[in-house]
Structure formats: C-alpha cells, structure tokens
C-alpha atoms as a PDB file:
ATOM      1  CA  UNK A   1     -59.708 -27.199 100.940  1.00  0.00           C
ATOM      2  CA  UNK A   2     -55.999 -26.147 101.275  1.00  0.00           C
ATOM      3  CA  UNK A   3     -56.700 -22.724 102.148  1.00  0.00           C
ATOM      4  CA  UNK A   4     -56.909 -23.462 105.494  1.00  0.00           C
ATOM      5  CA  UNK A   5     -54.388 -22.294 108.096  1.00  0.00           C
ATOM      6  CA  UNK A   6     -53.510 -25.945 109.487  1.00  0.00           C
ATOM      7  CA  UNK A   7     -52.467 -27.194 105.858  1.00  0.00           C
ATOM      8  CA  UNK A   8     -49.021 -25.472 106.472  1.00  0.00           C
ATOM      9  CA  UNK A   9     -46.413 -25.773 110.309  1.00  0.00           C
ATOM     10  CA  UNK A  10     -45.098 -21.820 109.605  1.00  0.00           C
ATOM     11  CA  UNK A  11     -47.344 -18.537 109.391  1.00  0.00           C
ATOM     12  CA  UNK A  12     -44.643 -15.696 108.806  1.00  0.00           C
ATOM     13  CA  UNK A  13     -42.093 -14.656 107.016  1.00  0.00           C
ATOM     14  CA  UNK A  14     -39.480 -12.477 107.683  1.00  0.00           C
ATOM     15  CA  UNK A  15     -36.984 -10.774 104.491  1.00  0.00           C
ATOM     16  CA  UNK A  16     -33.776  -8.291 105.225  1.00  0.00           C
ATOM     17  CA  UNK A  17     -32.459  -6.293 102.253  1.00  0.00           C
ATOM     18  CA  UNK A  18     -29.234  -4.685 101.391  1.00  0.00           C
ATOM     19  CA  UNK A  19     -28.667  -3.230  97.986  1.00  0.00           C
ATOM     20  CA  UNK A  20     -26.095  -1.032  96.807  1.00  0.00           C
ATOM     21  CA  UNK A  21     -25.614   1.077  93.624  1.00  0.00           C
ATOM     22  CA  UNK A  22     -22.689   2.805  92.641  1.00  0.00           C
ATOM     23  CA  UNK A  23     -23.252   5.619  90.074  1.00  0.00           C
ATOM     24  CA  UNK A  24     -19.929   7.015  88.433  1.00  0.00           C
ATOM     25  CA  UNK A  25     -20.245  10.087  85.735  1.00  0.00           C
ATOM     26  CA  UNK A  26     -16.986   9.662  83.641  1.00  0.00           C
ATOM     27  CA  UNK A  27     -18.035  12.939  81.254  1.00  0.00           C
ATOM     28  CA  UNK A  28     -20.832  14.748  80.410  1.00  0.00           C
ATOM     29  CA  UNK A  29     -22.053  12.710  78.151  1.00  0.00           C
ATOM     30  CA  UNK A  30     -21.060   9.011  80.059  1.00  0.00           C
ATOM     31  CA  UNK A  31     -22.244   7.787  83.256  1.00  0.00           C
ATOM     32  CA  UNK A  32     -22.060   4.048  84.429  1.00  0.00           C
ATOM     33  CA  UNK A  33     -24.033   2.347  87.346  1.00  0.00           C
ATOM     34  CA  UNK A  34     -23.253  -0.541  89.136  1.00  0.00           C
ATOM     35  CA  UNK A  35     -25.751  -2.275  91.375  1.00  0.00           C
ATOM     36  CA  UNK A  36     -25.457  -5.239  93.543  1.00  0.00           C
ATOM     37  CA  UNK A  37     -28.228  -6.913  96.383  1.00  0.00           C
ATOM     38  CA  UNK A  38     -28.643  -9.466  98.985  1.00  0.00           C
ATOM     39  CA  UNK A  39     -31.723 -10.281 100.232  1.00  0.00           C
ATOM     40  CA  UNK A  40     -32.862 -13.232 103.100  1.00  0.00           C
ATOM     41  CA  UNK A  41     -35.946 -14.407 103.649  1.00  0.00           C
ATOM     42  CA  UNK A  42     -36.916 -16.832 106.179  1.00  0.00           C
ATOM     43  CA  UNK A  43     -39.794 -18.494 106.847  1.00  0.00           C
ATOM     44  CA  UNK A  44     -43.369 -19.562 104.982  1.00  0.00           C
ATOM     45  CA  UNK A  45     -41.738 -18.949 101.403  1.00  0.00           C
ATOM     46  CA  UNK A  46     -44.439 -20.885  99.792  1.00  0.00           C
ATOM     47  CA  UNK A  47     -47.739 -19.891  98.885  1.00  0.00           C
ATOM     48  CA  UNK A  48     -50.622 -21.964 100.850  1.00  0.00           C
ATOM     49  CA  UNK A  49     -53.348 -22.026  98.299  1.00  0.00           C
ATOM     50  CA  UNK A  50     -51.292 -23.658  95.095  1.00  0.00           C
ATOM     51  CA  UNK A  51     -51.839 -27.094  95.035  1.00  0.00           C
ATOM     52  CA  UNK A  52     -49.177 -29.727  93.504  1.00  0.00           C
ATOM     53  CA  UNK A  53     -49.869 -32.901  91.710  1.00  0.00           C
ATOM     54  CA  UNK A  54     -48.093 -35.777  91.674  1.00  0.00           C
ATOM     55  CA  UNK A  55     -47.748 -38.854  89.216  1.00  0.00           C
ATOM     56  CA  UNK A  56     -50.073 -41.565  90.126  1.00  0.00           C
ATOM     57  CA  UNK A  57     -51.923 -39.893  92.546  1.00  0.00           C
ATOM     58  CA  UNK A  58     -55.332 -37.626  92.100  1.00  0.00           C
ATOM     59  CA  UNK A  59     -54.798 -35.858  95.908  1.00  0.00           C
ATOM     60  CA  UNK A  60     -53.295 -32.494  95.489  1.00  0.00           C
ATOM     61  CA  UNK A  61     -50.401 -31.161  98.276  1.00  0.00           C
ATOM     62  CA  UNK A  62     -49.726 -27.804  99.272  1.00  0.00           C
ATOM     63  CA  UNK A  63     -46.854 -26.355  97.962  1.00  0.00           C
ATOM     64  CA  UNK A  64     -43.496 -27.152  99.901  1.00  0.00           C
ATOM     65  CA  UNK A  65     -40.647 -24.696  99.579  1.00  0.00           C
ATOM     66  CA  UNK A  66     -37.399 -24.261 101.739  1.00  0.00           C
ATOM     67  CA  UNK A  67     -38.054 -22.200 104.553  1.00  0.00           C
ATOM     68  CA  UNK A  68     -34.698 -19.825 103.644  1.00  0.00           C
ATOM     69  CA  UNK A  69     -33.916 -18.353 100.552  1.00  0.00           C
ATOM     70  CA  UNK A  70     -30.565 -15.822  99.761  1.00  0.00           C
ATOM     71  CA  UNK A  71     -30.939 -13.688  96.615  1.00  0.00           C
ATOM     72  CA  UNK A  72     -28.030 -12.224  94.749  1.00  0.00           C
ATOM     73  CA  UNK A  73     -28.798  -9.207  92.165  1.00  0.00           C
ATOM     74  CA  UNK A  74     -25.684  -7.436  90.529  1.00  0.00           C
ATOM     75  CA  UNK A  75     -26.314  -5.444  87.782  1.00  0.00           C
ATOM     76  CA  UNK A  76     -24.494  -2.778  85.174  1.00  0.00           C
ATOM     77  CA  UNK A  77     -25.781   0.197  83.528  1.00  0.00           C
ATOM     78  CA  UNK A  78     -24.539   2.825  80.773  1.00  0.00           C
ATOM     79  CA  UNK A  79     -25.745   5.890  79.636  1.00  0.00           C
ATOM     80  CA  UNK A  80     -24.283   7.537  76.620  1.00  0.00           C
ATOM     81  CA  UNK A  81     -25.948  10.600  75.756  1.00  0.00           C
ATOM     82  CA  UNK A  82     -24.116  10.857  71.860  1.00  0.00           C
ATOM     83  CA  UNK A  83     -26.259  13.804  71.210  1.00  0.00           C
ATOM     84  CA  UNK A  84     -29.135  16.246  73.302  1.00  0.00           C
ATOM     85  CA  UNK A  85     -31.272  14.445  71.261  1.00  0.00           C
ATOM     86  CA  UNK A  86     -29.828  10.749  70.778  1.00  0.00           C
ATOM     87  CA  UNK A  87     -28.750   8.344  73.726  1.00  0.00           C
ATOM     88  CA  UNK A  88     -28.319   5.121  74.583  1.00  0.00           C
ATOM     89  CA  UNK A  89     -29.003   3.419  77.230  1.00  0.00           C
ATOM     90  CA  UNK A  90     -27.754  -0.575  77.283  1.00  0.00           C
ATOM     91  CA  UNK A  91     -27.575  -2.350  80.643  1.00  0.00           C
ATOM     92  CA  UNK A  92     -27.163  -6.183  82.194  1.00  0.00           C
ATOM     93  CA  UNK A  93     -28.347  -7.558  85.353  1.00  0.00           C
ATOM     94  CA  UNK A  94     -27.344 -10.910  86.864  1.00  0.00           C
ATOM     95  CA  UNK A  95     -29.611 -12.872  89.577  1.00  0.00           C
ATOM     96  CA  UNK A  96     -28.872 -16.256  91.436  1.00  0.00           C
ATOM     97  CA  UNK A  97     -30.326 -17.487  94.510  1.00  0.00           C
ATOM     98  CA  UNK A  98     -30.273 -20.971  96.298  1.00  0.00           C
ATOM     99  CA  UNK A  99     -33.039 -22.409  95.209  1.00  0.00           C
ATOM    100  CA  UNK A 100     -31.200 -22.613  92.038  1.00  0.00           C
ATOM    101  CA  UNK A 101     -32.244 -20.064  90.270  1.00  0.00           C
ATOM    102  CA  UNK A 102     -30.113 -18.061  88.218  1.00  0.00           C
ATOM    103  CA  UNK A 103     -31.284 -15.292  85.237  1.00  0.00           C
ATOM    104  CA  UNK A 104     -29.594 -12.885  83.052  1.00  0.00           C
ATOM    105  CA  UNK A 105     -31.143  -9.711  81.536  1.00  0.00           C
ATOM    106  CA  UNK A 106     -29.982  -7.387  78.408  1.00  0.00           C
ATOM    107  CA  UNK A 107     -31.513  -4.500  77.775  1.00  0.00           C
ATOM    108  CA  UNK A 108     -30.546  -2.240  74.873  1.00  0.00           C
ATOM    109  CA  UNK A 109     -32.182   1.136  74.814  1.00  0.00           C
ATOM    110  CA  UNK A 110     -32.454   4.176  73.076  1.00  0.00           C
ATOM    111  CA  UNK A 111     -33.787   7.791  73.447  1.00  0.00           C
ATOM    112  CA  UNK A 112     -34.684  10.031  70.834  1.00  0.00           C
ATOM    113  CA  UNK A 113     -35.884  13.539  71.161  1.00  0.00           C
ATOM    114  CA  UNK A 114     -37.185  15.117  68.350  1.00  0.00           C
ATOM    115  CA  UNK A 115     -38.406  17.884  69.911  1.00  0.00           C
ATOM    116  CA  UNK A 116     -38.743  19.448  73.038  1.00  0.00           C
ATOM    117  CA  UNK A 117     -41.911  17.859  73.958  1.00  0.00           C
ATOM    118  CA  UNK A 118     -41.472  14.465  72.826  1.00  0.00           C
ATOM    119  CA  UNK A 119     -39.522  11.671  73.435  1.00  0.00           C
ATOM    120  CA  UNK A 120     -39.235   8.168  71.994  1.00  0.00           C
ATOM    121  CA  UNK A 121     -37.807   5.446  73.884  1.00  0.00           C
ATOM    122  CA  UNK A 122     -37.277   2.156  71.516  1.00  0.00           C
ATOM    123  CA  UNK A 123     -35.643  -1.273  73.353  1.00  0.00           C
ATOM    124  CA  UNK A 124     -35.321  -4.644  73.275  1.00  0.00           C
ATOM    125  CA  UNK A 125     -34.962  -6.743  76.221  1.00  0.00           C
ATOM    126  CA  UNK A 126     -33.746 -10.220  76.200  1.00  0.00           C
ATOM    127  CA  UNK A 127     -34.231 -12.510  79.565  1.00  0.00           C
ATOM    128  CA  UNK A 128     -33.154 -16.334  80.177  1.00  0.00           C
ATOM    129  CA  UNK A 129     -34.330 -17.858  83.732  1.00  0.00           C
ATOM    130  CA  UNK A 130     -32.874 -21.503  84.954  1.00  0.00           C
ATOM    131  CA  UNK A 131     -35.603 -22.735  86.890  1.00  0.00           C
ATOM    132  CA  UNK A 132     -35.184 -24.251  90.473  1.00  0.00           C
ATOM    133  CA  UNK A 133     -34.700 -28.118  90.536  1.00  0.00           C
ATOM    134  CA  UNK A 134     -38.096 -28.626  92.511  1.00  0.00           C
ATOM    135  CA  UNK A 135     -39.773 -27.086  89.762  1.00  0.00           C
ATOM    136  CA  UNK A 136     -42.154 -29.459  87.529  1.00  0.00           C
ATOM    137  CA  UNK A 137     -45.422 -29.131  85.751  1.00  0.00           C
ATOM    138  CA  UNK A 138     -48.790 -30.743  86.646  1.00  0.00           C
ATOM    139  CA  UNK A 139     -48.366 -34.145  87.866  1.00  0.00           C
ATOM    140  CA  UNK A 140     -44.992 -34.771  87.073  1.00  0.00           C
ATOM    141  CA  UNK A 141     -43.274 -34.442  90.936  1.00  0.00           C
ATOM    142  CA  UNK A 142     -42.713 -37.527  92.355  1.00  0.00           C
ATOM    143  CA  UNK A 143     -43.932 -38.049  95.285  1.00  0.00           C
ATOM    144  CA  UNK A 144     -40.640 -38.926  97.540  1.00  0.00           C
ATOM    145  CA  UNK A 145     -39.539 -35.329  96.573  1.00  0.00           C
ATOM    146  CA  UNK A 146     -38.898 -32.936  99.745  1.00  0.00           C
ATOM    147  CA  UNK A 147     -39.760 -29.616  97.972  1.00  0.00           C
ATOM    148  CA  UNK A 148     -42.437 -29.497  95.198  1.00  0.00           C
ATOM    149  CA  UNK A 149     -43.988 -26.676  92.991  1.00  0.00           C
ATOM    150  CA  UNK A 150     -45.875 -26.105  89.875  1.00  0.00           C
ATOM    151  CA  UNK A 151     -45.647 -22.039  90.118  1.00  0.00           C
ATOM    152  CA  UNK A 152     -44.465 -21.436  87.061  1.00  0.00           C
ATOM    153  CA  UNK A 153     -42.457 -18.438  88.416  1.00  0.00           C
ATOM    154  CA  UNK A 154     -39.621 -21.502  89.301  1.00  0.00           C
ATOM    155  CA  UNK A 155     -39.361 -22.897  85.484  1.00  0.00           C
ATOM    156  CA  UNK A 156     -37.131 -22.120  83.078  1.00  0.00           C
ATOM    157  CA  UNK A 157     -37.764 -19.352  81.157  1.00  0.00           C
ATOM    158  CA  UNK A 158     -36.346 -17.076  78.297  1.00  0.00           C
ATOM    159  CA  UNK A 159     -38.409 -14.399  76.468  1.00  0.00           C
ATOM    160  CA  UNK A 160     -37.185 -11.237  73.964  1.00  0.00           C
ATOM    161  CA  UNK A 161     -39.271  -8.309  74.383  1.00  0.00           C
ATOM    162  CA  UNK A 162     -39.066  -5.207  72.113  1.00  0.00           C
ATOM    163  CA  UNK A 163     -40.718  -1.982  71.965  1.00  0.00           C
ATOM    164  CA  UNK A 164     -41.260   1.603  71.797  1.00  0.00           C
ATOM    165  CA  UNK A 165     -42.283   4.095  74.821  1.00  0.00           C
ATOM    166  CA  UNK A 166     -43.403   7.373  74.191  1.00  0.00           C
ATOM    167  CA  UNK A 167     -42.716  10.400  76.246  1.00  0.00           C
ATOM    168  CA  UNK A 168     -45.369  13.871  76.242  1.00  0.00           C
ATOM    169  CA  UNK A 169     -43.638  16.647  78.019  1.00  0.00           C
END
C-alpha cells in the first residue's frame, strides 16, 4: 500500500505568494489590467498515493517530485465597453515554472445586455500547456530517472473552449 506515511522522507509543505495587479482606466469606456505572481513552494510537492510505473517492471513507486518549485504568472487584461450594452473583454496570461512548465491562455470575451435584467456573456478560450520533462504516461519512465510522474496535470496539453454564460439580474 503506498498510502502509508513511511513511503515518502518529507511530510509538509510550505508555499509564499506575492501577486500584483495593476489596474489602469485610460477612459470611460477603456480600462487595462496587468497582473504578475511569484509563488515558492518547498517541500512534499508530490502527492503520496499516485503510483508510477516503469518499463519492465510490474512494482509501482510513489511519485517523486522536486522538493522546490517557483511559479511565474503575468497576465494582461482589456475591457472595452463600445456600448452600455456591448463590451469586450479579451485578455492573455503567461505561466512558467521550473519544473518546466510553461502555458499560455487567450481569452476573447464578450458582454451583451439586452436588457436590464439580462446579460449574455459569449467566449472562447484557447490554452496550450508544455508539460514538465519528468512527465510520462503509464509505464513509460525509466527507471534510472530521478523525478517521475504520471499526473497528467504535468503533460502537455492544449484545449479551445467556447461558450455562452448567462446573467439574471
């Protein structure tokens, strides 16, 4: 069973976070926002109870991360109200950290109003994630690697998302 505590040398973690955000109205109708992060963590960064195969071998590890991770999140943000009913809404937001991760995000947005009490909020999203080097699916790690998971949160990864939200006011 690798649920156990002695399957893993480090029981905490510890994270410090500093974001800032910037938010600038040029008119009435145009404001930007800027954002940017840092984040440490130190400490049991892996999760004890997912197990990693290996090629050749039928004995599952525990997952073995680096014990410190630095996370970088900048990001931009418009909103361009082009009516009292019409706006848009586009933004971008960069991420990197050192377990080689590094994603970008679009968003393009709208909001409509057609009448006081309802709103319609149509968007597509767009979102491509380089996955950390220590990444690889079931039993395809080697086993002389240092760092090992099969949490698919590390792959690569790009989806586009679209939509509508509705708003009842």
């Amino acid at each position: 069973e690798l649920r156990r505590t002695d399957s893993v040398d480090i029981h905490h973690r510890h994270s410090y976070n500093v974001n800032a955000n910037l938010r600038q109205d040029l008119t009435r109708r145009l404001r930007l926002n800027f954002g940017v992060g840092l984040t440490h963590q130190e400490g049991l960064l892996s999760t004890p109870f997912h197990r990693v195969y290996f090629q050749n071998s039928t004995t599952p590890k525990v997952e073995n991360l680096p014990r410190r991770r630095w996370r970088v999140p900048i990001s931009a943000a418009v909103n361009w109200f082009y009516k009292p009913t019409l706006g848009f809404q586009p933004s971008y937001r960069f991420y990197w950290d050192n377990f080689g991760i590094w994603a970008q995000t679009l968003t393009l947005q709208a909001a409509i109003k057609p009448s006081n009490k309802v709103s319609l909020y149509p968007f597509l999203r767009g979102y491509y994630q380089q996955g950390a080097a220590f990444f690889a699916p079931h039993g395809e790690h080697l086993m002389t690697a240092s760092f090992y998971t099969s949490d698919y949160d590390y792959a690569s990864f790009t989806s586009l998302k679209a939509g509508i939200g509705v708003g009842w006011y």
